[in-house]
Protein backbone atom coordinates (compact mmCIF):
# COMPACT_ATOMS: atom_id res chain seq x y z
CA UNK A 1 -35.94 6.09 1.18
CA UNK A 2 -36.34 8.73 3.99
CA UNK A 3 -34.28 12.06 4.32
CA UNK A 4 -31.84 10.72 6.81
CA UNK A 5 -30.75 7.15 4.99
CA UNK A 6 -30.58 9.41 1.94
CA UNK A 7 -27.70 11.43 3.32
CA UNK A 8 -25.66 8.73 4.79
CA UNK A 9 -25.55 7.07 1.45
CA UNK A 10 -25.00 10.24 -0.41
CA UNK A 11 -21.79 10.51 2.43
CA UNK A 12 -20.71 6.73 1.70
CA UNK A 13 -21.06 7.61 -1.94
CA UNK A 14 -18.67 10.46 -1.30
CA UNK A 15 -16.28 7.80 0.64
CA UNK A 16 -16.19 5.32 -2.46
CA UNK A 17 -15.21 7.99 -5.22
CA UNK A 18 -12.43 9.26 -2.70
CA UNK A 19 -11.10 5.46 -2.48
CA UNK A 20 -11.37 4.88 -5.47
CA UNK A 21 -9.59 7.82 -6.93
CA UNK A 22 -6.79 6.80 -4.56
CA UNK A 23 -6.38 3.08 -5.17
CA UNK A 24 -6.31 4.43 -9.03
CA UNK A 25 -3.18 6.04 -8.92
CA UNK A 26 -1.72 3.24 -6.47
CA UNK A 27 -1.93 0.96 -9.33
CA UNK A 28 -1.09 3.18 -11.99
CA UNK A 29 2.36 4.31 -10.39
CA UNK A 30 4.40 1.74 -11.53
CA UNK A 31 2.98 3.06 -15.72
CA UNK A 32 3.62 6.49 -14.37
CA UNK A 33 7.38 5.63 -13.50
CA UNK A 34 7.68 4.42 -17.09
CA UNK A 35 6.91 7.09 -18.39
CA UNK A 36 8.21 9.39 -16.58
CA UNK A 37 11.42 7.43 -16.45
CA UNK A 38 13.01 9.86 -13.63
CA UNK A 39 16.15 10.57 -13.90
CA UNK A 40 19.29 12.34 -11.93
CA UNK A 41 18.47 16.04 -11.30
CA UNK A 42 20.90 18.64 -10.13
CA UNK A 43 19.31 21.88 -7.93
CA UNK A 44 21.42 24.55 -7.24
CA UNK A 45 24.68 22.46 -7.22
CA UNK A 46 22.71 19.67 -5.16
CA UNK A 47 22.29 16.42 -7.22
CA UNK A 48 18.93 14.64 -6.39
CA UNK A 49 18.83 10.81 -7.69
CA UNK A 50 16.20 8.87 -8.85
CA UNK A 51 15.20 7.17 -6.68
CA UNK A 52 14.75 10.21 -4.54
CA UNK A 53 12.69 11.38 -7.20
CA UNK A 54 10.32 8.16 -7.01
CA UNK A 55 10.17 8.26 -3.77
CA UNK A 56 8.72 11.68 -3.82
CA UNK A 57 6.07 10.21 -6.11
CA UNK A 58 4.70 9.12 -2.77
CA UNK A 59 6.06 11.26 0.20
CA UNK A 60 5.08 14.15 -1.40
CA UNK A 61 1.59 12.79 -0.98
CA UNK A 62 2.18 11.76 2.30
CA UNK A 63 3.46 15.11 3.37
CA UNK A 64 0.50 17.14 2.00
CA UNK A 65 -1.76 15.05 3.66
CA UNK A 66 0.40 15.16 7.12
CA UNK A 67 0.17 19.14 6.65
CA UNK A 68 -3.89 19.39 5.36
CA UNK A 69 -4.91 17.64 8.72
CA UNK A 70 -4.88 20.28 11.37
CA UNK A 71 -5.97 22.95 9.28
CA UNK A 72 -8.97 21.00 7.38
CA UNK A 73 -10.65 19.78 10.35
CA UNK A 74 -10.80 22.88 12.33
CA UNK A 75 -12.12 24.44 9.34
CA UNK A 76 -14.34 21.30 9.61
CA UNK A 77 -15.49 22.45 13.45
CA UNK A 78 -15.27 25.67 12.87
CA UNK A 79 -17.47 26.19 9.81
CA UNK A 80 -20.16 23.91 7.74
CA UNK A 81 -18.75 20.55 6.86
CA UNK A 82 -20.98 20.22 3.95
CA UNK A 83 -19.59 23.07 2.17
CA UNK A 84 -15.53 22.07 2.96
CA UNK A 85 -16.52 18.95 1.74
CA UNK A 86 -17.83 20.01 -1.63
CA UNK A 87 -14.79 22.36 -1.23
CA UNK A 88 -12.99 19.09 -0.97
CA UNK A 89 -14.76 17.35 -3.62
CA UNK A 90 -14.22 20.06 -6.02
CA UNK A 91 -10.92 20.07 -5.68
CA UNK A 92 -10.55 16.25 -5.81
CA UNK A 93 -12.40 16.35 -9.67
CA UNK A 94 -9.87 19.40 -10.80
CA UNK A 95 -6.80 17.61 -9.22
CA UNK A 96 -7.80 14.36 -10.98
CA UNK A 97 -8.73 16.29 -14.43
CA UNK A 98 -4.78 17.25 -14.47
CA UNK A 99 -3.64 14.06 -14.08
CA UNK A 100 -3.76 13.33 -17.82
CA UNK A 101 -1.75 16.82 -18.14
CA UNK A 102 1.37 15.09 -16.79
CA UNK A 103 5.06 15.39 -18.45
CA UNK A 104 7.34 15.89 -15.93
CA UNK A 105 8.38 13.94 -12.36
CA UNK A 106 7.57 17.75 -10.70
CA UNK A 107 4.51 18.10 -12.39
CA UNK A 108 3.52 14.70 -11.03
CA UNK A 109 4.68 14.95 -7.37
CA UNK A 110 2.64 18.65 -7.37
CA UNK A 111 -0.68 16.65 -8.28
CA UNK A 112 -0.20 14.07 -5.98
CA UNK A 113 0.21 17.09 -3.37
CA UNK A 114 -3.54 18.31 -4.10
CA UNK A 115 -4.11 14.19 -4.48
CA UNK A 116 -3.47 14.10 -0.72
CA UNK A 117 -5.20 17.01 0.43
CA UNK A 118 -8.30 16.47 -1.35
CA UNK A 119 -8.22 12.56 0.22
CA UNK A 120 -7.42 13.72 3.44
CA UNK A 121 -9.96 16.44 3.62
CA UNK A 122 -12.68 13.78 2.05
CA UNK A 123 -11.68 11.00 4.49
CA UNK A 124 -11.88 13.62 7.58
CA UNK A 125 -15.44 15.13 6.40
CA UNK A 126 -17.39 12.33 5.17
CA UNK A 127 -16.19 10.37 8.56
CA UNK A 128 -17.07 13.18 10.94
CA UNK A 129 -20.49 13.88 9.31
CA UNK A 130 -21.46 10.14 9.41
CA UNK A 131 -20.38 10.19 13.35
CA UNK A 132 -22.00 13.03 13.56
CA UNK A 133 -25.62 12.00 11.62
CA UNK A 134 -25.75 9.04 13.66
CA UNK A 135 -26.99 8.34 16.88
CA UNK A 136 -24.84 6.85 19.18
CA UNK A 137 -26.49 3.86 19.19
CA UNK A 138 -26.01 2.88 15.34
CA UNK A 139 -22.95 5.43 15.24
CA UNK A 140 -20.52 2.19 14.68
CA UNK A 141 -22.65 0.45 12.38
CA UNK A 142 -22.87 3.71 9.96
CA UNK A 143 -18.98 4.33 10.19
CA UNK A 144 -18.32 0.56 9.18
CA UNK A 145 -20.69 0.91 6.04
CA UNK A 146 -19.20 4.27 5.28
CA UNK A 147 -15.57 1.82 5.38
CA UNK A 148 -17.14 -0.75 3.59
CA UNK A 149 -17.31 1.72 0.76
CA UNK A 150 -14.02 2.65 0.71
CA UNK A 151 -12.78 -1.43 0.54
CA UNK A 152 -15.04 -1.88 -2.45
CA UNK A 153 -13.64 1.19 -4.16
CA UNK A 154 -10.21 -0.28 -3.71
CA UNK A 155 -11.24 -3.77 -4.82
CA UNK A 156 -13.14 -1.92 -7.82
CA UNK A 157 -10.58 0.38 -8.58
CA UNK A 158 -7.64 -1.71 -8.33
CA UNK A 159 -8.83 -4.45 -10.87
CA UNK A 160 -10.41 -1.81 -13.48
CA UNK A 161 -7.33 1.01 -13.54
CA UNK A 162 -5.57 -1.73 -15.23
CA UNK A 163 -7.70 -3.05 -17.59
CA UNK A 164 -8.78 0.69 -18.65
CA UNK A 165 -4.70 1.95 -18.80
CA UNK A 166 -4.56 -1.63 -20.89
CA UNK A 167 -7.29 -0.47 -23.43
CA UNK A 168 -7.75 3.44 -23.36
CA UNK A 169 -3.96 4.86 -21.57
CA UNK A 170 -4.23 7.10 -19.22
CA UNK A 171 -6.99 9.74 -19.90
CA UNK A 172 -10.55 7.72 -20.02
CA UNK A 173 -9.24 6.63 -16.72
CA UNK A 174 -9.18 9.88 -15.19
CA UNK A 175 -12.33 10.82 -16.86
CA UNK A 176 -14.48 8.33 -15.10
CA UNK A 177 -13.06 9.60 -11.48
CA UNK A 178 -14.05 12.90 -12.10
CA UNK A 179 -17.71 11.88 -13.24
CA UNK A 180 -17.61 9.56 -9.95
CA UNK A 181 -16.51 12.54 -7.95
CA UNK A 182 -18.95 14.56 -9.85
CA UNK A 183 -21.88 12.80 -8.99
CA UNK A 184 -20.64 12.38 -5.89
CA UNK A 185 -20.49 16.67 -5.69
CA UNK A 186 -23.99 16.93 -7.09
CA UNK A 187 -25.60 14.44 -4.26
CA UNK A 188 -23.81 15.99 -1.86
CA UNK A 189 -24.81 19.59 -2.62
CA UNK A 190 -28.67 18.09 -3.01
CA UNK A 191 -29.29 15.83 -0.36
CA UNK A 192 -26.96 16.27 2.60
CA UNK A 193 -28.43 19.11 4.88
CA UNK A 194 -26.02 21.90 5.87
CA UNK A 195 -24.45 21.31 9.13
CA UNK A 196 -24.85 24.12 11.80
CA UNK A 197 -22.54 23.01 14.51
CA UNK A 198 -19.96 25.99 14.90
CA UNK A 199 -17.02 25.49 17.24
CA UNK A 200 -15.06 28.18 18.41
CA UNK A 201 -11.28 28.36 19.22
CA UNK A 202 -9.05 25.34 18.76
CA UNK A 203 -10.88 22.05 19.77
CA UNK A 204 -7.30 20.36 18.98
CA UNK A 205 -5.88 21.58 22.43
CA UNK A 206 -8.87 20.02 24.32
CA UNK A 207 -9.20 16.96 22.92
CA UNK A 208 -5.55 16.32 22.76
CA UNK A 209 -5.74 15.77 26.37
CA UNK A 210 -9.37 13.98 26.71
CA UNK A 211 -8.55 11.08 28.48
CA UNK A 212 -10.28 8.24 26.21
CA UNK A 213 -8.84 9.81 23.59
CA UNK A 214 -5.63 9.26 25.08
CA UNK A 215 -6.58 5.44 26.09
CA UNK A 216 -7.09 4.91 22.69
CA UNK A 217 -3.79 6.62 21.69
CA UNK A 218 -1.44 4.09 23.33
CA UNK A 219 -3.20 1.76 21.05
CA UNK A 220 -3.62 3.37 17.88
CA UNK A 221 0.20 4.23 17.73
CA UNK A 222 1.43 0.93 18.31
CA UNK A 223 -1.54 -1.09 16.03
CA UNK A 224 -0.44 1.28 13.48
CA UNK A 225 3.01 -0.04 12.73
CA UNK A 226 1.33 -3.48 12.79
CA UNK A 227 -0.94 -2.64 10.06
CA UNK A 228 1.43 -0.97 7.99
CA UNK A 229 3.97 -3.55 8.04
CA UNK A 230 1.56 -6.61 7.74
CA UNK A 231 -0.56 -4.93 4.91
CA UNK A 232 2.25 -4.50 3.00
CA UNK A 233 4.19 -7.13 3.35
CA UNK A 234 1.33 -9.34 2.55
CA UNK A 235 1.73 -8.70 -1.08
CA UNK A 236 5.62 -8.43 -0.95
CA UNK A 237 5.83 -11.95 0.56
CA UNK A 238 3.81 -13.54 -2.09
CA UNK A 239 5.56 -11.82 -5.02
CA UNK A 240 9.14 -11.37 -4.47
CA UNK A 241 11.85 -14.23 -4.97
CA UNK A 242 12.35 -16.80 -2.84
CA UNK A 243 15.90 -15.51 -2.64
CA UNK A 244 14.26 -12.85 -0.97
CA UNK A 245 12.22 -14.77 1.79
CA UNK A 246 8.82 -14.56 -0.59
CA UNK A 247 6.85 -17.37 -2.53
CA UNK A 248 7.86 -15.25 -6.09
CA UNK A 249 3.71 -15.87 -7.56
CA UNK A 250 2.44 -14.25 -10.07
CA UNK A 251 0.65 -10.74 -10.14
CA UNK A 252 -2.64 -12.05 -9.86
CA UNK A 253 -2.13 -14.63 -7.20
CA UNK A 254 -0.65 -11.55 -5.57
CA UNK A 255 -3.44 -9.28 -6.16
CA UNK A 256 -6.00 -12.13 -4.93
CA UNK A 257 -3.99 -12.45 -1.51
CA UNK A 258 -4.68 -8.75 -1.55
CA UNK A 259 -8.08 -8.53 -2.42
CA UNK A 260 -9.01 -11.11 0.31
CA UNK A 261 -8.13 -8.88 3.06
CA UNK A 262 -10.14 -6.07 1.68
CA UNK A 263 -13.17 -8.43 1.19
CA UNK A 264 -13.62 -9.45 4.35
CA UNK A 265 -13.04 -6.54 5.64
CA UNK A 266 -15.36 -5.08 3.87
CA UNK A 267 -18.61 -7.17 4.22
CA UNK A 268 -17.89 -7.58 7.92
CA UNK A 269 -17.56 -4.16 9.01
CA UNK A 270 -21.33 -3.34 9.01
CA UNK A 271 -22.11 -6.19 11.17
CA UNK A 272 -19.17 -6.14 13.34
CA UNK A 273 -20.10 -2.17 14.09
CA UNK A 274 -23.32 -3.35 14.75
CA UNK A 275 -21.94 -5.67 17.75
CA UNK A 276 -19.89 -2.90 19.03
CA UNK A 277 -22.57 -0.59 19.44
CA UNK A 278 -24.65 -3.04 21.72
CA UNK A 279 -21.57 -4.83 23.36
CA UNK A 280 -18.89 -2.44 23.87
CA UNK A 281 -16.87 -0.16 21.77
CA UNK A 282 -13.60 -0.69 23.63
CA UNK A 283 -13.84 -4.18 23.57
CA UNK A 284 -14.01 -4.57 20.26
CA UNK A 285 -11.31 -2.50 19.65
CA UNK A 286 -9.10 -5.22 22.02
CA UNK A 287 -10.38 -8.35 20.60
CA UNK A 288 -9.60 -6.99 17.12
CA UNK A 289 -6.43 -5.64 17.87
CA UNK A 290 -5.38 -9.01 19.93
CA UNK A 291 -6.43 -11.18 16.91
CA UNK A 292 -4.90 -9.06 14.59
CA UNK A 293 -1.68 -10.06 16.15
CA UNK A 294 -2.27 -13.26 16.62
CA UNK A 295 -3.22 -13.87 12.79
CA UNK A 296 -0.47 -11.82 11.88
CA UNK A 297 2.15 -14.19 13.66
CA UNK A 298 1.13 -17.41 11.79
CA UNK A 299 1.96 -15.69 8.30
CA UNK A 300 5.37 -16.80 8.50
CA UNK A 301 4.26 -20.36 8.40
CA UNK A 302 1.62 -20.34 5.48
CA UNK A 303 4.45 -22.93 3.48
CA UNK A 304 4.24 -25.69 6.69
CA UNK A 305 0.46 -24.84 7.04
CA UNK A 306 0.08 -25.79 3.12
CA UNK A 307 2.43 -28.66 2.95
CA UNK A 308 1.11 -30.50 6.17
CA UNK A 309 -2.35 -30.47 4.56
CA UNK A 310 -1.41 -30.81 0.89
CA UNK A 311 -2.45 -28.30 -0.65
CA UNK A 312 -2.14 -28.55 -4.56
CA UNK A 313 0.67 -26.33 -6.25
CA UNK A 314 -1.57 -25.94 -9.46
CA UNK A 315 -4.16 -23.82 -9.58
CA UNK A 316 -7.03 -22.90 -12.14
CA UNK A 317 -8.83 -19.91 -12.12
CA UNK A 318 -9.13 -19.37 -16.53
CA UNK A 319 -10.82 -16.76 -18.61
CA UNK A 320 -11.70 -17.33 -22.31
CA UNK A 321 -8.54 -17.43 -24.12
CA UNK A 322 -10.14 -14.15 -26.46
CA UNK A 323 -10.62 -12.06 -23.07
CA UNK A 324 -7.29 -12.90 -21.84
CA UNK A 325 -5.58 -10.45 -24.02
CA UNK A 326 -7.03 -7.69 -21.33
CA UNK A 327 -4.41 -8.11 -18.47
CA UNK A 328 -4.31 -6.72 -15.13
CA UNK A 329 -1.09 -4.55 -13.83
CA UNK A 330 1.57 -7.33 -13.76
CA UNK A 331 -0.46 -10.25 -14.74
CA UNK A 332 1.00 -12.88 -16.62
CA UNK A 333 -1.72 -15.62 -17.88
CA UNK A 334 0.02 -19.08 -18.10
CA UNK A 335 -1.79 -21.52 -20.08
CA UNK A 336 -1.29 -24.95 -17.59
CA UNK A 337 -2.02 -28.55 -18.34
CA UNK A 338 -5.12 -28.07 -16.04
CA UNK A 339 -6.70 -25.00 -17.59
CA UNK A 340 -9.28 -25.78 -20.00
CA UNK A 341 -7.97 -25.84 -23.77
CA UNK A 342 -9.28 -23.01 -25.51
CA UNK A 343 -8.99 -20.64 -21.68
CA UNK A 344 -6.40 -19.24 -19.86
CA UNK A 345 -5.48 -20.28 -16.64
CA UNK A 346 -4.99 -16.95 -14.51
CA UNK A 347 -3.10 -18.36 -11.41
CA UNK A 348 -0.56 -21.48 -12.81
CA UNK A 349 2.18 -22.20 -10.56
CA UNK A 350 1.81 -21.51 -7.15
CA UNK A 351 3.23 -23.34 -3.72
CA UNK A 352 1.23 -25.07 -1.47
CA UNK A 353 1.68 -22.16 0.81
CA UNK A 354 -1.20 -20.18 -1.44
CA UNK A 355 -3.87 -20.80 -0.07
CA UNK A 356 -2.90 -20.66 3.60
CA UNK A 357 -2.35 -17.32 2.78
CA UNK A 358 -5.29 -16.50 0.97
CA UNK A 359 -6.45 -17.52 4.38
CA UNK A 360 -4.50 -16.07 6.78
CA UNK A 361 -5.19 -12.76 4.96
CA UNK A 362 -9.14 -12.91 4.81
CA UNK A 363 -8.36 -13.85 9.26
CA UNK A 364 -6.60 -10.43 8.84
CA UNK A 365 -9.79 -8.50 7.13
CA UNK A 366 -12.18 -10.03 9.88
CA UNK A 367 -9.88 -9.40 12.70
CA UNK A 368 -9.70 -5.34 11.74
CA UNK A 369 -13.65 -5.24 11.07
CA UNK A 370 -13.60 -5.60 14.80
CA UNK A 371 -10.93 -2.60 15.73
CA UNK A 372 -11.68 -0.24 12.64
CA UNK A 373 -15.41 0.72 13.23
CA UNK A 374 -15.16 0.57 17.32
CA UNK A 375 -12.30 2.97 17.51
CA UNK A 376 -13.68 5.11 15.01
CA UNK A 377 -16.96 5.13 16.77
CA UNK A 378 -14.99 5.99 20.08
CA UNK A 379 -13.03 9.01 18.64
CA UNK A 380 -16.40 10.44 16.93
CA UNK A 381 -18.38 9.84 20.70
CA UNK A 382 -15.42 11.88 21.90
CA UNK A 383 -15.13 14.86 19.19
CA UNK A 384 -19.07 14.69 19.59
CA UNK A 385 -19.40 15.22 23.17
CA UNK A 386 -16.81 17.87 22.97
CA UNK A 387 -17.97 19.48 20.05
CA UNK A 388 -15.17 18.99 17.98
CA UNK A 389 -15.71 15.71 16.12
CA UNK A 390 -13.11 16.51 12.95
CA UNK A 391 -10.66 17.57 15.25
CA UNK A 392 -10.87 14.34 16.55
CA UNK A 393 -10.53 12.71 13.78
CA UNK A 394 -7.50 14.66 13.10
CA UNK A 395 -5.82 13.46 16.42
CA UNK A 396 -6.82 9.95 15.10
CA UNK A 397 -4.87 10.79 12.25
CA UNK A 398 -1.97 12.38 13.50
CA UNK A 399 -1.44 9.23 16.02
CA UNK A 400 -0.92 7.02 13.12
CA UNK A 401 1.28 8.51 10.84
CA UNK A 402 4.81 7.90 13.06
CA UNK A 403 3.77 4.28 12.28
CA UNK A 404 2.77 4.86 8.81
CA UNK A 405 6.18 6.65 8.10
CA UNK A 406 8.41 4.24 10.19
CA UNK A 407 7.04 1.41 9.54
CA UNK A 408 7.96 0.96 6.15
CA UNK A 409 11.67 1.23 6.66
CA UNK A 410 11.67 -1.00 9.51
CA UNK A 411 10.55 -3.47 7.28
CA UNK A 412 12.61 -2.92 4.85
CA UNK A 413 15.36 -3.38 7.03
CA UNK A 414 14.39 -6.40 9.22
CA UNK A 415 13.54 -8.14 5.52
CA UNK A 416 16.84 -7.93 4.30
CA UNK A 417 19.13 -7.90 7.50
CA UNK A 418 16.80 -10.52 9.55
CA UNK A 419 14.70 -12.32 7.56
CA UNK A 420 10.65 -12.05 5.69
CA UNK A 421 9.36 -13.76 8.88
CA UNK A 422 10.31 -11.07 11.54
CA UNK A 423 8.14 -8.59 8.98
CA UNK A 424 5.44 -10.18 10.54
CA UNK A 425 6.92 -11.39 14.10
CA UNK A 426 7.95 -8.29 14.47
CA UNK A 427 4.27 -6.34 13.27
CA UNK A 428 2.29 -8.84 15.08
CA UNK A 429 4.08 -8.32 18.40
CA UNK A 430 3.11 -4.38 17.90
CA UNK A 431 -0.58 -5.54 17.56
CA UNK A 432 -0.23 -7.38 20.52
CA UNK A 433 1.91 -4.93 22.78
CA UNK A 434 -1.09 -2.15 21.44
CA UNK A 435 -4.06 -4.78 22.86
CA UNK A 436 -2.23 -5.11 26.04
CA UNK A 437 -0.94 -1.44 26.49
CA UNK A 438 -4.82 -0.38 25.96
CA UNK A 439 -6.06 -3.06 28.51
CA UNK A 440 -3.69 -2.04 31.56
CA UNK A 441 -4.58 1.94 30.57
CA UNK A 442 -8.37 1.40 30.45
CA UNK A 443 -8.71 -0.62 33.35
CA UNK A 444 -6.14 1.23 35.60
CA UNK A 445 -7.21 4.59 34.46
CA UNK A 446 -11.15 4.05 33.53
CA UNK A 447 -11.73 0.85 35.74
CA UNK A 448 -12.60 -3.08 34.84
CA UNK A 449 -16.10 -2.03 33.53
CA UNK A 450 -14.71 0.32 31.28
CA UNK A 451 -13.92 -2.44 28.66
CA UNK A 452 -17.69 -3.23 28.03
CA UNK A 453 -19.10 0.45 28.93
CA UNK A 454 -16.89 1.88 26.45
């Protein structure tokens, strides 16, 4: 393995313990809130409810990594990115060594503070040395391998936290991110050569206004309440009850309608930023956006889809009835008349509108392989050519957290005042609007060629 290959995996290394220190705590929340069990709190005469309280759980993640941005990647342009990334990593293995330390809801929310800096600050680096190591020839394919890391550390992650929390509680768990993060430190500091590009003043203020940049903002802003809201809603649709809009499965036919999203996202980003490097970054970036939509608007129908073609509403997927006392976060085995005697069937009950969905969301994985390495591959040529390449990952950033934050509640409002189907009417039609907004700007603003030259 030569010098060069060496560091890009020793990066992408980096990018999987980061994800999967993240999905870890995703899935652990709900154990956390147990035992926690958050309660009423009163603060100089003002009373702050629980549900406040758990909601801080995650906004005060949010928040820290809303504030670490700015100042992380200029430090990133303005000094060596290797050493604010082991800065970064560092940090990530002492934040996740306190985890275990936990016993109170404001000890929690100040660890998932440092949780969101040290993610931020690892997502930033590891990204903008990657854009910057490659050539801009191969610059998309390396970003969507770097990505395809982080989906396998969320598909890894998400299935083991459980099963460890399950068998060992909460420590062990925490134990094995730090030695991830730790080897991750120790390649780092070996193998990945110091970076010398020093950028003075505020690249922020220049890129801010580059004009691609700017193409791709009218996008990014819009595509980013469609991904929030279809991404999440994914999993509420399958698991609430249907006197909530949603199929009410089980927490592994959930997790599986999950998982397929991630999957395909995550073997087809390497060869989908291989396309976009020969045949267009910006096009890519519309096509994915466009089908994103598209895919996203059929959701709502996954029950017709699955009772116009039959689909079964049994299914078996079964483990050895001695293995399944090991159960995932909200798994419920259900021993069926199909399982095999002696296993335990892992799905049971579902409506013929499973596996349209397991469907639909594997469309939505290949559709965002397109978008996610071409855009990231623009914003990188861009900080590049500037000389400020984790600034401009920071703009990328900063243009998608209005959606990230909104988002949410929007849903939460059109789910209960309009119905589940406008969750995804409604986050489809932003994917859509984005495509279109981005085609009228690039070709009125950069010219027809500009969609291919890109």
């Amino acid at each position: 393995m030569n010098h060069d290959r060496l560091q890009f995996w020793m990066l992408y290394l980096a990018r999987f313990a980061e994800g999967f220190g993240f999905i870890t705590l995703i899935t652990l929340l709900p154990y956390y809130i147990n035992v926690l069990d958050p309660s009423d709190t009163t603060i100089l005469g003002v009373t702050i409810g629980a549900g406040l309280i758990v909601g801080l759980y995650t906004t005060g993640f949010t928040l820290a990594q809303t504030a670490a941005v700015v100042p992380l990647a200029w430090a990133g342009d303005r000094f060596d990115k290797r050493t604010v990334l082991l800065g970064i990593l560092g940090l990530g293995a002492i934040t996740y060594a306190l985890f275990p330390q936990v016993d109170s809801s404001a000890s929690f929310i100040a660890i998932r503070a440092l949780q969101g800096i040290a993610v931020t600050g690892g997502g930033l680096m590891t990204l903008s040395l990657v854009g910057q190591l490659a050539d801009v020839g191969t610059r998309a394919n390396a970003i969507g391998k770097a990505n395809a890391a982080n989906f396998a550390a969320s598909i890894l992650g998400s299935i083991s936290a459980g099963t460890l929390y399950e068998l060992f509680g909460f420590g062990p768990i925490f134990l094995v991110i730090v030695a991830l993060i730790t080897v991750a430190w120790v390649g780092t500091f070996a193998f990945l050569d110091a970076d010398e590009t020093r950028i003075e003043g505020f690249p922020f203020a220049d890129l801010a206004l580059n004009r691609r940049i700017l193409t791709l903002s009218t996008f990014r802003f819009q595509y980013a309440f469609a991904v929030t809201l279809v991404r999440t809603w994914i999993p509420i649709f399958a698991g609430v009850a249907a006197a909530q809009g949603g199929l009410a499965y089980g927490g592994f036919a959930v997790a599986l309608t999950v998982v397929a999203e991630k999957a395909t996202n995550m073997v087809c980003q390497p060869f989908t930023g291989r396309l976009s490097d020969g045949y267009g970054r910006a096009l890519f970036v519309f096509f994915g956006g466009a089908a994103y939509g598209v895919v996203a608007l059929f959701v709502p129908f996954a029950p017709g889809i699955g009772a116009a073609i039959g689909f079964p509403s049994q299914l078996t997927l079964s483990v050895p009835s001695a293995v399944a006392g090991i159960t995932f976060p909200g798994w419920i085995p259900v021993v069926s008349e199909a399982a095999v005697p002696g296993r335990v069937d892992l799905v049971g009950d579902v409506s013929p509108a499973f596996l349209p969905l397991l469907v639909l969301s594997g469309l939505l994985g290949v559709a965002d392989s397109f978008r996610e390495p071409a855009s990231m591959a623009l914003f990188a040529d861009e900080g590049t050519e500037e000389g400020g390449v984790a600034s401009s990952f920071g703009i990328r950033e900063l243009v998608w957290r209005p959606g990230s934050v909104i988002a949410p509640l929007l849903g939460g409002w059109l789910m209960y005042e309009v119905s589940m189907g406008a969750v995804f009417y409604v986050g489809g039609a932003f994917a859509l609007t984005g495509a279109a907004t981005f085609l009228l700007v690039l070709v009125y603003g950069h010219g027809t060629d500009a969609l291919t030259e890109w």
